[in-house]
N, C-alpha and C. Protein backbone atom coordinates (compact mmCIF):
# COMPACT_ATOMS: atom_id res chain seq x y z
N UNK A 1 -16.71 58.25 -22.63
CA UNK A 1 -16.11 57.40 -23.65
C UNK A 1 -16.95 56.13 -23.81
N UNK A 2 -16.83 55.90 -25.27
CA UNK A 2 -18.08 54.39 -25.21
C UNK A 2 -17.23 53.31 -25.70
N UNK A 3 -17.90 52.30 -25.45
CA UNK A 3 -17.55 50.60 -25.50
C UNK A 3 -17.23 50.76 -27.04
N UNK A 4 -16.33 49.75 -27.81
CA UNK A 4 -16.40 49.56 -28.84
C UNK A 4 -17.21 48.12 -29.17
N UNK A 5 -17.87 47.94 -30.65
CA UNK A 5 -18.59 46.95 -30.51
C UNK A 5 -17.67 45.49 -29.93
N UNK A 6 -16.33 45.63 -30.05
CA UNK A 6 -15.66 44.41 -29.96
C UNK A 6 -15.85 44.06 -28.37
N UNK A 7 -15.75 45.66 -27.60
CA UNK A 7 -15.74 45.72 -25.73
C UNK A 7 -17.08 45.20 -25.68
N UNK A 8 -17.90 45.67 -26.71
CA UNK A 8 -19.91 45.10 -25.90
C UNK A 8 -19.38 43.60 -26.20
N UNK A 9 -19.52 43.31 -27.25
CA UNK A 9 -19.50 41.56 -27.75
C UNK A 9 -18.55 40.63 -27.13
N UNK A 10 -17.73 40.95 -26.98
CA UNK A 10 -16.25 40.02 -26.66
C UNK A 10 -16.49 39.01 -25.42
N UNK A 11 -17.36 39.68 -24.32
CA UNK A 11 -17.36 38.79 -23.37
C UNK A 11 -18.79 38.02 -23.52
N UNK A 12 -19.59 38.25 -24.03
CA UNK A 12 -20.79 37.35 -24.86
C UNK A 12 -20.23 36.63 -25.70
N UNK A 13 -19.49 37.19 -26.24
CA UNK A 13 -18.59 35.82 -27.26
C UNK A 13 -18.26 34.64 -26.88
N UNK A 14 -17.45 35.56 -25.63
CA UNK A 14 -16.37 34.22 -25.32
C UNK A 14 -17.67 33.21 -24.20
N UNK A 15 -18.27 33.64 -23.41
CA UNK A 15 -19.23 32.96 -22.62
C UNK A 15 -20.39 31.93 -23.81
N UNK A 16 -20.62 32.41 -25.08
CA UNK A 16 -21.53 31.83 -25.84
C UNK A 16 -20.67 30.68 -25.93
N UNK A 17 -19.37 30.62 -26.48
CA UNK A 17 -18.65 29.95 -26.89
C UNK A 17 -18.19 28.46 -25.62
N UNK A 18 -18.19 29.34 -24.76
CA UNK A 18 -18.39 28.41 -23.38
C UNK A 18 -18.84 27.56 -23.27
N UNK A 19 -19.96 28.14 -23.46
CA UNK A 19 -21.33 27.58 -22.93
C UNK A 19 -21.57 26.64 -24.14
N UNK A 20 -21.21 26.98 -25.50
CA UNK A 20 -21.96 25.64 -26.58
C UNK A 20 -20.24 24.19 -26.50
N UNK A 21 -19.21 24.89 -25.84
CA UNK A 21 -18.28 23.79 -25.88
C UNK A 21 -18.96 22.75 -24.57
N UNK A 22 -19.47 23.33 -23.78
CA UNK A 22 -19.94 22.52 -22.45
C UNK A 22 -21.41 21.66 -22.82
N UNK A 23 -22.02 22.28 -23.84
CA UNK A 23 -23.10 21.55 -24.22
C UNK A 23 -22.65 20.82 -24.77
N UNK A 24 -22.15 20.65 -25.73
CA UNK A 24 -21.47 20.03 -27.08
C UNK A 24 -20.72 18.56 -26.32
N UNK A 25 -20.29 18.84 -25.15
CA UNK A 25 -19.42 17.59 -24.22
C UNK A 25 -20.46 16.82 -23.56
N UNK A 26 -21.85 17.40 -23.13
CA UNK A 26 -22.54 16.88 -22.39
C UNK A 26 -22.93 15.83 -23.28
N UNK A 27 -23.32 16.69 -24.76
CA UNK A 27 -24.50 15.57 -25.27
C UNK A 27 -23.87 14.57 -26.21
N UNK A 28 -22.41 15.10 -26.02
CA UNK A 28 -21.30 13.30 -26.34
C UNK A 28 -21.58 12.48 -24.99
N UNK A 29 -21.44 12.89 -23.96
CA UNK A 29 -21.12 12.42 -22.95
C UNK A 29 -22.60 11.24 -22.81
N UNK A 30 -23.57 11.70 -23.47
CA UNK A 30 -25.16 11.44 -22.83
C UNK A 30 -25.23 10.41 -24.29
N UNK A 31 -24.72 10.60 -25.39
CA UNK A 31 -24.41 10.06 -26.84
C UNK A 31 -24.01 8.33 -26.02
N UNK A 32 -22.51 8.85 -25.98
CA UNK A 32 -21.91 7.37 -25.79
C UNK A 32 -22.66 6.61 -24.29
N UNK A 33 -23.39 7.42 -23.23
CA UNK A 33 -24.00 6.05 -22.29
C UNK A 33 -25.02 5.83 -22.95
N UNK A 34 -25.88 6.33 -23.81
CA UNK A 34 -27.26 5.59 -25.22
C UNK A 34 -26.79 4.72 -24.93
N UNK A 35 -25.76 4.57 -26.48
CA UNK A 35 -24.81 3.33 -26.86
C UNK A 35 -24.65 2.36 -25.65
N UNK A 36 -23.79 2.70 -24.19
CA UNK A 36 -23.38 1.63 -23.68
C UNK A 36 -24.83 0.85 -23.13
N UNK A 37 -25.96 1.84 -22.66
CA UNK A 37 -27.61 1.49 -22.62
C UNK A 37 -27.85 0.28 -23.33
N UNK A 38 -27.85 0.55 -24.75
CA UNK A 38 -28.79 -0.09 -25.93
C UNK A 38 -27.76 -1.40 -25.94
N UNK A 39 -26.39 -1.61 -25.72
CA UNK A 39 -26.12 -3.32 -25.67
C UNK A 39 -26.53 -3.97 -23.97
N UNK A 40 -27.26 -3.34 -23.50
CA UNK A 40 -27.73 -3.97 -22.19
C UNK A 40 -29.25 -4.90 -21.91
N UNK A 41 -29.11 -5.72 -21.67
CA UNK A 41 -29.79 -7.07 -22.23
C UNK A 41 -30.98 -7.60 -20.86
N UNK A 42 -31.14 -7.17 -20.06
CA UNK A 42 -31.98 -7.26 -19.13
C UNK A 42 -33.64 -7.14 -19.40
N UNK A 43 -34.35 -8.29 -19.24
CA UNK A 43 -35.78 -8.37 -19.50
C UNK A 43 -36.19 -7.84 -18.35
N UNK A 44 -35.97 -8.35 -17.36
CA UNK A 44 -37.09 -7.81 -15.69
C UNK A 44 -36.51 -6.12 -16.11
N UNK A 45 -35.58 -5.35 -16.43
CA UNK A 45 -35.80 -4.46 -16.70
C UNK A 45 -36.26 -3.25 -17.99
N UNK A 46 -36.34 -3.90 -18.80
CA UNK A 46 -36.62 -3.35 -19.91
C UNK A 46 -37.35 -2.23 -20.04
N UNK A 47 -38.11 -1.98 -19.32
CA UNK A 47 -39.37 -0.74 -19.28
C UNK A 47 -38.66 0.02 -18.65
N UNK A 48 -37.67 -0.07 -17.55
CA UNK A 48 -36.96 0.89 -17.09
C UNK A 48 -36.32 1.78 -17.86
N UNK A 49 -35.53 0.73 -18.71
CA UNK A 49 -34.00 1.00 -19.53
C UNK A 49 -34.43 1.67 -20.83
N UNK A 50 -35.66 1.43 -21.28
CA UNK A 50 -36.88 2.50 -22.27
C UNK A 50 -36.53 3.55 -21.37
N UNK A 51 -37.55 4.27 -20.35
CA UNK A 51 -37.50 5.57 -20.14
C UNK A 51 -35.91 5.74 -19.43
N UNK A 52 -35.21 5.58 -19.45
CA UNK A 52 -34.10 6.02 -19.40
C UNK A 52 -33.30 6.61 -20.68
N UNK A 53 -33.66 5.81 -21.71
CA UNK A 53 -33.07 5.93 -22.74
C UNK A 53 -33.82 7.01 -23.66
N UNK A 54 -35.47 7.10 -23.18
CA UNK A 54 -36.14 8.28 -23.60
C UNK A 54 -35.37 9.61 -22.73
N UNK A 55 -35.61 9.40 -21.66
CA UNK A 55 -35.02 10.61 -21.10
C UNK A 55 -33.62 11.39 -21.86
N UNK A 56 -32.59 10.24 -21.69
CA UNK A 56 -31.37 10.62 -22.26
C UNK A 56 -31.50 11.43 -23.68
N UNK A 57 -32.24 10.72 -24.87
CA UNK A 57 -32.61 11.09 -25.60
C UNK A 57 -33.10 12.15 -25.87
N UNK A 58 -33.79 12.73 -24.92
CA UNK A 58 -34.24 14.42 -24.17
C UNK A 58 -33.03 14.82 -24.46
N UNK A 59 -32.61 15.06 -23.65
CA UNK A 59 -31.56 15.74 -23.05
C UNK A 59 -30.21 15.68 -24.17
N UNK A 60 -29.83 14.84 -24.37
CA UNK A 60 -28.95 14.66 -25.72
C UNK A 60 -29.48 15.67 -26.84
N UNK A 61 -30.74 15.41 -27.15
CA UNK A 61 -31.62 16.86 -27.97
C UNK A 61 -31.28 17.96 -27.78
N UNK A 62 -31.71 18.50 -26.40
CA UNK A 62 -31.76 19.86 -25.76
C UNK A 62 -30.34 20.78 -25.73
N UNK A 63 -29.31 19.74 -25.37
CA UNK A 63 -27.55 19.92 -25.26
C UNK A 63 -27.31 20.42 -26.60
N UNK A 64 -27.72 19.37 -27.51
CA UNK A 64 -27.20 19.80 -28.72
C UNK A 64 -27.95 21.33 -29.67
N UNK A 65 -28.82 21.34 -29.23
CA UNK A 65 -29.45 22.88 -29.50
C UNK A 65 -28.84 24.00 -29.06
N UNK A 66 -28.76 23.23 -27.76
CA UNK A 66 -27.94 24.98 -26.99
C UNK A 66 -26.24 24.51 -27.73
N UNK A 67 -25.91 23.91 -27.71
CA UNK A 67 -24.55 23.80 -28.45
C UNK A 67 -24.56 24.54 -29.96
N UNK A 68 -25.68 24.07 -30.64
CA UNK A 68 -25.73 24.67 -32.06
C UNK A 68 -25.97 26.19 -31.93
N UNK A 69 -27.11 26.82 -31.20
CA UNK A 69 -27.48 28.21 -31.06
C UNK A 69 -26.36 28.96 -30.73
N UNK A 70 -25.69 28.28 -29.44
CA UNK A 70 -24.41 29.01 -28.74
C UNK A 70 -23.44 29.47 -29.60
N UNK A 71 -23.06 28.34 -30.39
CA UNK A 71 -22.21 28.83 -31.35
C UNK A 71 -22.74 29.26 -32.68
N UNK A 72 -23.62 29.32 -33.08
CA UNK A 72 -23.99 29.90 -34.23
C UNK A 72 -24.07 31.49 -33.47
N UNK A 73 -24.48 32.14 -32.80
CA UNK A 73 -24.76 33.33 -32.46
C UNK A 73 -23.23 33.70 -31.84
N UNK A 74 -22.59 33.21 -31.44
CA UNK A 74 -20.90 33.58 -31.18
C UNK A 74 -20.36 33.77 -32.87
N UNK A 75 -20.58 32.79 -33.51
CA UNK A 75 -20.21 32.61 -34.91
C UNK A 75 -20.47 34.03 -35.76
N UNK A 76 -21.90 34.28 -35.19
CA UNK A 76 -22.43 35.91 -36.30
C UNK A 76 -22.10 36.93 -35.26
N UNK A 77 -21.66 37.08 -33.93
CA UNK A 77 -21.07 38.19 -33.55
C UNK A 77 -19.31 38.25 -34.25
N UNK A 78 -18.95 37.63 -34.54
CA UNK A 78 -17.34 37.44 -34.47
C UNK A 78 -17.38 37.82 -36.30
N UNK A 79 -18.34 37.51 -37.00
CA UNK A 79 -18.68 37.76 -38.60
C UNK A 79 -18.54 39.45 -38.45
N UNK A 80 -19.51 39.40 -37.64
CA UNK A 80 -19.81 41.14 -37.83
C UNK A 80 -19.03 42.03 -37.65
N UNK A 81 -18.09 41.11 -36.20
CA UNK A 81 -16.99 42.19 -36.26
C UNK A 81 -15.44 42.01 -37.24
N UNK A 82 -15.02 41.14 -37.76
CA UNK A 82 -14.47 40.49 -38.86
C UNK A 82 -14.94 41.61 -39.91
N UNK A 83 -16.19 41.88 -40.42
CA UNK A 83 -16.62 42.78 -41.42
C UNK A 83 -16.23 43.74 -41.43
N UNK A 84 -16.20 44.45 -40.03
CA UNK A 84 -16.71 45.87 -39.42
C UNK A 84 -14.64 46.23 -39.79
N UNK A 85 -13.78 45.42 -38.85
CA UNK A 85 -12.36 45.34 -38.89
C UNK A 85 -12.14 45.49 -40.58
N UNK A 86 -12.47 44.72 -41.42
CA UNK A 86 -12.18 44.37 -42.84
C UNK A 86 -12.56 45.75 -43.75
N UNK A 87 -13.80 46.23 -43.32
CA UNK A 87 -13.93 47.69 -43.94
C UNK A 87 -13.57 49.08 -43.51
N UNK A 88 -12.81 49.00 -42.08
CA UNK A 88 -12.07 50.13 -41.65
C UNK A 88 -10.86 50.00 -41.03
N UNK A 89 -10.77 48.85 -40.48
CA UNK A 89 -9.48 48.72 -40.01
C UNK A 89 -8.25 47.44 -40.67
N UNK A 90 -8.71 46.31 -39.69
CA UNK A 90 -7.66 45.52 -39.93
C UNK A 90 -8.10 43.97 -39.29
N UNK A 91 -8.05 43.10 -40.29
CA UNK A 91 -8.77 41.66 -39.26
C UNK A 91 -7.30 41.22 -38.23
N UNK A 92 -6.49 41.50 -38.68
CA UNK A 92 -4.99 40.97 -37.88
C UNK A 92 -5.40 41.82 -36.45
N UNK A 93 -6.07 43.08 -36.49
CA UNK A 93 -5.71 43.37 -35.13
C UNK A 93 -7.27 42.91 -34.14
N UNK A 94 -8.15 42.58 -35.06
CA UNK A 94 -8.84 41.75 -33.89
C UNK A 94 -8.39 40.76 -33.22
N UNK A 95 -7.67 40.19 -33.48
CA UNK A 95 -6.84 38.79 -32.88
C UNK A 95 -5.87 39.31 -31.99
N UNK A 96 -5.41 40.41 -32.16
CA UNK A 96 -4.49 41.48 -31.37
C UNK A 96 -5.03 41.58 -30.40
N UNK A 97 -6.15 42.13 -30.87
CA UNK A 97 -7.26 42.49 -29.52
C UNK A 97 -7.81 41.31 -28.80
N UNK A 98 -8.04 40.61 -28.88
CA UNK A 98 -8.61 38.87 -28.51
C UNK A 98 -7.42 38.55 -27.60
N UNK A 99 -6.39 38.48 -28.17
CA UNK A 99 -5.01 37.90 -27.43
C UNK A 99 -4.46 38.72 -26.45
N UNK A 100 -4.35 40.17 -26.25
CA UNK A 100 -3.91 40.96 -25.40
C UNK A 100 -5.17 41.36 -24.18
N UNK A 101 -6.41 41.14 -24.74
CA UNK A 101 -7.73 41.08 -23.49
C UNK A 101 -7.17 40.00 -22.59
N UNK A 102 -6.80 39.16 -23.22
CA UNK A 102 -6.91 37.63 -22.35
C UNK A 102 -5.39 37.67 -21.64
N UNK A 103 -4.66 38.46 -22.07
CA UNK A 103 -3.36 38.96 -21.43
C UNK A 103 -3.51 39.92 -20.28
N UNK A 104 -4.29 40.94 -20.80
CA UNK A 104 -4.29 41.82 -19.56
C UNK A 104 -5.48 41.02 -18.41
N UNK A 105 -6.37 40.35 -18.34
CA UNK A 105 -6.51 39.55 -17.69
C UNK A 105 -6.33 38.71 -16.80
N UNK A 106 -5.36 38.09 -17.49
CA UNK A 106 -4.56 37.27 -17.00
C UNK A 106 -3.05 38.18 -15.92
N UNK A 107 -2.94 39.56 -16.04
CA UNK A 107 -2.03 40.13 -15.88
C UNK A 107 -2.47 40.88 -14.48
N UNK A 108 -3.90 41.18 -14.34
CA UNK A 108 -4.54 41.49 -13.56
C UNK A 108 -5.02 40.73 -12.69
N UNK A 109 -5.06 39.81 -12.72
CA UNK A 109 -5.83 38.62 -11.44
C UNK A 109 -4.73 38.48 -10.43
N UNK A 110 -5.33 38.34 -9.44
CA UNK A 110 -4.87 38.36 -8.08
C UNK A 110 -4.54 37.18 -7.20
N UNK A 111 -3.95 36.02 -6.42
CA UNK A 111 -4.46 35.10 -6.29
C UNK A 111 -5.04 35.19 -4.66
N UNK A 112 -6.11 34.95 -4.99
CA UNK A 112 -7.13 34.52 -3.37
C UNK A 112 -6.34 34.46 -2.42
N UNK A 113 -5.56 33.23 -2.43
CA UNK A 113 -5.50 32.67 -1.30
C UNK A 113 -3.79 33.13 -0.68
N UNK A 114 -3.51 33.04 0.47
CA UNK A 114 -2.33 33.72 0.87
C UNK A 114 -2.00 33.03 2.03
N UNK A 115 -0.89 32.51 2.39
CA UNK A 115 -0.13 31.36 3.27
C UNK A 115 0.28 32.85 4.12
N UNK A 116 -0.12 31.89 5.66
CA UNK A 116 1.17 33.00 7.01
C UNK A 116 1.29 31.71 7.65
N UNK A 117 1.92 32.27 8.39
CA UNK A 117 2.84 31.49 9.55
C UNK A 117 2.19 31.67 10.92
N UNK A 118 2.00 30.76 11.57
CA UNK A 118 1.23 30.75 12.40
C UNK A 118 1.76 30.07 14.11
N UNK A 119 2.55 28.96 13.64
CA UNK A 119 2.85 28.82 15.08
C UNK A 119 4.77 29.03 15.19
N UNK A 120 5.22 28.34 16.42
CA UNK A 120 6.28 29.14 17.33
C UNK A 120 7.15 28.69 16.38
N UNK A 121 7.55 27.70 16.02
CA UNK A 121 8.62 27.15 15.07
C UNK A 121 8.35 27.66 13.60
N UNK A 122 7.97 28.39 13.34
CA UNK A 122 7.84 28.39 11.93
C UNK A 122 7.68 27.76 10.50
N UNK A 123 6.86 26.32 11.25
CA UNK A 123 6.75 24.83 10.04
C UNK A 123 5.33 25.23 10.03
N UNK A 124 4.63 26.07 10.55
CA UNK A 124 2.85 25.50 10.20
C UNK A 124 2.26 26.41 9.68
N UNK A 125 1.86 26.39 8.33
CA UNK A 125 1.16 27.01 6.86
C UNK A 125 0.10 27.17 7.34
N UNK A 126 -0.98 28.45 6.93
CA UNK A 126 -2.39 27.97 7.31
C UNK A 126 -2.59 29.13 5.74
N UNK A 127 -3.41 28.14 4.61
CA UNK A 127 -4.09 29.41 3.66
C UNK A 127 -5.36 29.75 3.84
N UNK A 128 -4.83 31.61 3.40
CA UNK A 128 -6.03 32.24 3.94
C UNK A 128 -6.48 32.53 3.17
N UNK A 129 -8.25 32.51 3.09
CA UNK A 129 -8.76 33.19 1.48
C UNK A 129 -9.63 34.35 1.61
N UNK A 130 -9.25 35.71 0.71
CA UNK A 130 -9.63 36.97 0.74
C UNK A 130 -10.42 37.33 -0.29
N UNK A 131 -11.58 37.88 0.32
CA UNK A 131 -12.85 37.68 -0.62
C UNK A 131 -12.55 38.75 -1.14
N UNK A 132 -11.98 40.41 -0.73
CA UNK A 132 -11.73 40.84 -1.55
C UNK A 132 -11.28 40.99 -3.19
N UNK A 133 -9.80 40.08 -2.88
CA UNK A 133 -9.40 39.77 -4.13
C UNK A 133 -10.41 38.81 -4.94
N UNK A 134 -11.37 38.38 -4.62
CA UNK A 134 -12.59 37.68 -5.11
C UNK A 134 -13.23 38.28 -6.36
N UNK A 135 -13.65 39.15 -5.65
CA UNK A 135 -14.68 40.54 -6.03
C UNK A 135 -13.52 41.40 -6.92
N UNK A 136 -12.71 41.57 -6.66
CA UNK A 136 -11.57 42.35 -7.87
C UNK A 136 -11.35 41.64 -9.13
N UNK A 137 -11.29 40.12 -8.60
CA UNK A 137 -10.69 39.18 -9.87
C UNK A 137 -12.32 39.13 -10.72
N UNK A 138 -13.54 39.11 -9.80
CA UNK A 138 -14.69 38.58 -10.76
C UNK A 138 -14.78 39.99 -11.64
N UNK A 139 -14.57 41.27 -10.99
CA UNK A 139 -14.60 42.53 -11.98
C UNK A 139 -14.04 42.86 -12.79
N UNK A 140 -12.52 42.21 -12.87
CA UNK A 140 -11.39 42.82 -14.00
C UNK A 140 -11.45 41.90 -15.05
N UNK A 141 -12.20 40.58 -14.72
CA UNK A 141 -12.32 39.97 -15.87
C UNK A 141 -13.09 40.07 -16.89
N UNK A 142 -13.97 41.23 -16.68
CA UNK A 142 -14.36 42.35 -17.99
C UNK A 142 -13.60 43.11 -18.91
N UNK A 143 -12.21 42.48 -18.72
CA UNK A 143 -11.22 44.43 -19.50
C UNK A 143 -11.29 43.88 -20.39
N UNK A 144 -11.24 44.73 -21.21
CA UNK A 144 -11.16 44.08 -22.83
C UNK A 144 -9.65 45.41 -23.26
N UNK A 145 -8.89 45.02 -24.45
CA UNK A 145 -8.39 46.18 -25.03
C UNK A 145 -8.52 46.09 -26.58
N UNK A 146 -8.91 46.90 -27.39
CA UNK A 146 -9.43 47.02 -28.32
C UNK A 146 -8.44 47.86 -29.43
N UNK A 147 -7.69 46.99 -30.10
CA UNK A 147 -6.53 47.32 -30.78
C UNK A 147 -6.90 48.16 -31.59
N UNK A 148 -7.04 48.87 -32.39
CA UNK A 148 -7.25 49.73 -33.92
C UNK A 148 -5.85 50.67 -34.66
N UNK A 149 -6.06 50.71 -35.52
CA UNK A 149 -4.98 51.68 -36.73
C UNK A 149 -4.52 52.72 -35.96
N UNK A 150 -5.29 53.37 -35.49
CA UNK A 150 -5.42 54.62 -35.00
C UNK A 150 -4.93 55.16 -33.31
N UNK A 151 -5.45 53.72 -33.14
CA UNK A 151 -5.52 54.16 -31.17
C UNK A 151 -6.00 52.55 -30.62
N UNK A 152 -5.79 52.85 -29.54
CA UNK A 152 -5.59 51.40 -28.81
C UNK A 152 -6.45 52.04 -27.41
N UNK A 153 -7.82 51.10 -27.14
CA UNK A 153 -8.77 51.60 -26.23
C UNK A 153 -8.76 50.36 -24.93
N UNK A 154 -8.24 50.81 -24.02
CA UNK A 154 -8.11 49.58 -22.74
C UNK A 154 -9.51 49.77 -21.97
N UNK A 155 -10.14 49.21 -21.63
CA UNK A 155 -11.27 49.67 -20.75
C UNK A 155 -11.21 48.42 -19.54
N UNK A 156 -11.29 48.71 -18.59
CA UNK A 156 -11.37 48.28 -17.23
C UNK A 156 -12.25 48.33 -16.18
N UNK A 157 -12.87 47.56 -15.53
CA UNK A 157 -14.47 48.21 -14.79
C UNK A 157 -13.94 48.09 -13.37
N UNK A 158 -14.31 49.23 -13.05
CA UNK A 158 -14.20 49.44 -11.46
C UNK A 158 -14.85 48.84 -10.40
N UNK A 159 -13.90 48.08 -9.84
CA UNK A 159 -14.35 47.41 -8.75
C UNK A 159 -15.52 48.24 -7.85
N UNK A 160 -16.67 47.52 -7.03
CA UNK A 160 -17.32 48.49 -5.93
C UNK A 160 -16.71 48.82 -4.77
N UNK A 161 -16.08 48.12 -3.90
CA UNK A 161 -15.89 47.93 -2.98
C UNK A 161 -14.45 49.17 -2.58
N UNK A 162 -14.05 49.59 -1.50
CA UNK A 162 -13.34 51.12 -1.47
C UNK A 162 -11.89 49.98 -1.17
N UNK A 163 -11.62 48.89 -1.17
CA UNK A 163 -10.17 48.49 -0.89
C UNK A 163 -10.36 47.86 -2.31
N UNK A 164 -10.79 47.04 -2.55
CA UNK A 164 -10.63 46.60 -4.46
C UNK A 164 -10.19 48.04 -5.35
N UNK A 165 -10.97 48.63 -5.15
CA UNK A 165 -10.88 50.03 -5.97
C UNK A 165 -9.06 50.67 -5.25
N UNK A 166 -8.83 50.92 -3.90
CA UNK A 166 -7.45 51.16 -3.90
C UNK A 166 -6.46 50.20 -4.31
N UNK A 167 -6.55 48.89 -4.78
CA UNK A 167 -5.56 48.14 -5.51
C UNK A 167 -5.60 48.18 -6.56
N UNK A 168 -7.00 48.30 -7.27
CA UNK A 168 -6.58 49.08 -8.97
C UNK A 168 -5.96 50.54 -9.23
N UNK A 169 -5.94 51.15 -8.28
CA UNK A 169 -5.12 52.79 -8.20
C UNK A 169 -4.15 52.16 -7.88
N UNK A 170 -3.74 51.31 -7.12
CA UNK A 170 -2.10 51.16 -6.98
C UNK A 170 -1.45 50.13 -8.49
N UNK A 171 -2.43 49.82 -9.44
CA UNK A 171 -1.55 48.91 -9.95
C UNK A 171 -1.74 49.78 -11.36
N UNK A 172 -2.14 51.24 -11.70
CA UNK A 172 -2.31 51.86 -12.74
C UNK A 172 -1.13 51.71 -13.44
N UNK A 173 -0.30 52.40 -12.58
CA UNK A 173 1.07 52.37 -13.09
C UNK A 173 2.00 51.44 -14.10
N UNK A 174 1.68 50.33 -13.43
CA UNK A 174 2.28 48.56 -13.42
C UNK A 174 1.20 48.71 -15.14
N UNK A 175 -0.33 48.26 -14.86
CA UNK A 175 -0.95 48.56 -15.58
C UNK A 175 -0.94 49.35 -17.44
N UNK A 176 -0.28 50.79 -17.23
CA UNK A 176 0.21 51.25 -18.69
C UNK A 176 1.47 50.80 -19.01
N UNK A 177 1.80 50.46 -17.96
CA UNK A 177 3.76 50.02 -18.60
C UNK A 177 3.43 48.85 -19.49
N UNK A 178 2.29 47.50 -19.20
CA UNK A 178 2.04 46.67 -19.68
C UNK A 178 1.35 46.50 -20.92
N UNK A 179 0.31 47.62 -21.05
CA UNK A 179 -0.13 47.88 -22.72
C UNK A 179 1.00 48.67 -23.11
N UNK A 180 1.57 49.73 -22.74
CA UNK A 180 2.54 50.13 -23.72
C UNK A 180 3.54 49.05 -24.26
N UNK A 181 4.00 48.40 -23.42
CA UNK A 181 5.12 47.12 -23.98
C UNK A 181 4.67 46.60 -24.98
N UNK A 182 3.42 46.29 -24.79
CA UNK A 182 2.84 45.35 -25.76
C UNK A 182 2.05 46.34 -26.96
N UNK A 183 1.90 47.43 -27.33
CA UNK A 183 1.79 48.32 -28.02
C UNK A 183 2.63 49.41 -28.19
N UNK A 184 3.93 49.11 -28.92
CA UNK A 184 5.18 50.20 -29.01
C UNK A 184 4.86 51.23 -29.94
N UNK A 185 3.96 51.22 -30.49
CA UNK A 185 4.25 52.29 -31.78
C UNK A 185 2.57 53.01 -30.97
N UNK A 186 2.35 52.65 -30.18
CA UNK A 186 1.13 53.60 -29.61
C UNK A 186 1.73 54.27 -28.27
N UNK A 187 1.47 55.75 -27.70
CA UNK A 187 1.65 56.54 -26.86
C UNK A 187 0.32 56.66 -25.76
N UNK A 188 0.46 56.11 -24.66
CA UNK A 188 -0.80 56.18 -23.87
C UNK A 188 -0.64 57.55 -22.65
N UNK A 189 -1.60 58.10 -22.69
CA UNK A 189 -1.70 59.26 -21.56
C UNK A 189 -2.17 58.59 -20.35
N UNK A 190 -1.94 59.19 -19.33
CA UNK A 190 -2.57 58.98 -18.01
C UNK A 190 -4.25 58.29 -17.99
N UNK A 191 -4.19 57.57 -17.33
CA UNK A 191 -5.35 56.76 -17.56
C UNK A 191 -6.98 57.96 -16.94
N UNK A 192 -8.03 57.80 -17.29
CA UNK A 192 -9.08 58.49 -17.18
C UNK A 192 -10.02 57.57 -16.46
N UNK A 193 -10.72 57.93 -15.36
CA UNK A 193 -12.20 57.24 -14.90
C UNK A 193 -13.56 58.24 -15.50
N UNK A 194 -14.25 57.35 -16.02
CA UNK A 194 -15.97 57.87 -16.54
C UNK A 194 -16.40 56.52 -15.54
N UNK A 195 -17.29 57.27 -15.02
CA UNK A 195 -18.48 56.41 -13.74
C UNK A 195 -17.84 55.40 -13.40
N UNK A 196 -17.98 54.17 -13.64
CA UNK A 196 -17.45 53.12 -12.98
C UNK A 196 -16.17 52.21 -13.85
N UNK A 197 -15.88 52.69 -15.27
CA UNK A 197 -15.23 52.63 -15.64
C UNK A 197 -13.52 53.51 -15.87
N UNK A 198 -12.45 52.52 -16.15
CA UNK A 198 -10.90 53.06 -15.87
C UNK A 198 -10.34 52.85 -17.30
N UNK A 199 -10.40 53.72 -17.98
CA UNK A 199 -9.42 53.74 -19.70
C UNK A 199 -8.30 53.87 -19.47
N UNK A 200 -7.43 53.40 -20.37
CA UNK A 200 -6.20 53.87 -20.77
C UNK A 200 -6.64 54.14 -22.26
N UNK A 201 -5.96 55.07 -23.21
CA UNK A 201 -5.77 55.45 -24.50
C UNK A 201 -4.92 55.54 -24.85
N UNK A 202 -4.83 54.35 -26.02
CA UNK A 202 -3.03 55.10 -26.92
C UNK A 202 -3.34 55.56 -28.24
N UNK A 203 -2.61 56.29 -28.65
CA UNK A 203 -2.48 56.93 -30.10
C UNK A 203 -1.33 56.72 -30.83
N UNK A 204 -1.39 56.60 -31.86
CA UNK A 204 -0.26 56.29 -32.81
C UNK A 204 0.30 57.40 -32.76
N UNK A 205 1.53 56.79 -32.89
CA UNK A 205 3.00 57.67 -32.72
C UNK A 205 3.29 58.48 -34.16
């Protein structure tokens, strides 16, 4: 079974998009100390407060490039698929799809860290952190689900590790109950593994 273009793009999307909001803050951030720079009035330093202000000036440049590129190239993946939706399917259910990725996501993460009890009285907490669930949470945050007219495509990437991989078999279950809820008029079969990937499929009812 293959990726749909929304499963290739979606997480380049959202990381482009990242990445030009974090530029975009830096080179405000590098903007307004210019400004607080240029009312600073010091002669014994002046030659300093030049290449400082050259430097900044760098870098204020550079931020704002990767800010512009980042999002211009997030901007023409999200066009294309907007097009692609508009001439066969539906632009409402890309947003479907956008909003329920970031759901099952969010539905799937695990949290690290885990409190026991440790001494005789039962007052002393110690949290413990499990790299496993590490390595599960950095893998599942690939799923994408990919709404369409027709059928509804969940894709999920399989953890490496042989205990990550038995907590995604135990949570299959949990797992389709949660796209079906959230997709009623679609029917999903038993979920399928191809190589390192875990589908679910629904079909219209």
């Amino acid at each position: 079974m293959r990726k749909s273009f929304f499963q290739k793009s979606y997480n380049i999307v959202r990381n482009l998009l990242f990445l030009g909001t974090i530029s975009f803050t830096f080179s405000l951030i590098i903007y307004l100390v210019t400004k607080i720079i240029d009312n600073i009035n010091i002669p014994k330093l002046y030659n300093q407060i030049i290449i400082v202000q050259n430097k900044l000036t760098i870098c204020e440049y550079v931020t704002q490039n990767i800010a512009a590129l980042s999002i211009l190239i997030a901007s023409l993946f999200i066009m294309l698929e907007l097009a692609f939706r508009f001439t066969n399917d539906s632009i409402l259910n890309y947003f479907k799809s956008v909003y329920q990725s970031i759901r099952l996501r969010q539905f799937l993460k695990q949290d690290e860290n885990s409190k026991s009890v440790i001494s005789i009285d039962n007052q002393t907490t110690v949290t413990k952190y499990n790299p496993v669930l590490k390595k599960f949470n950095r893998t599942i945050s690939k799923s994408t689900v990919d709404v369409r007219k027709e059928a509804v495509k969940v894709c999920i990437k399989y953890p490496k590790t042989q205990q990550a991989q038995k907590l995604l078999r135990d949570m299959e279950t949990h797992i389709r109950e949660e796209i079906s809820s959230r997709n009623p008029n679609y029917y999903f079969s038993s979920s399928n593994r191809e190589k390192n990937m875990l589908w679910f499929v629904g079909t219209r009812r």
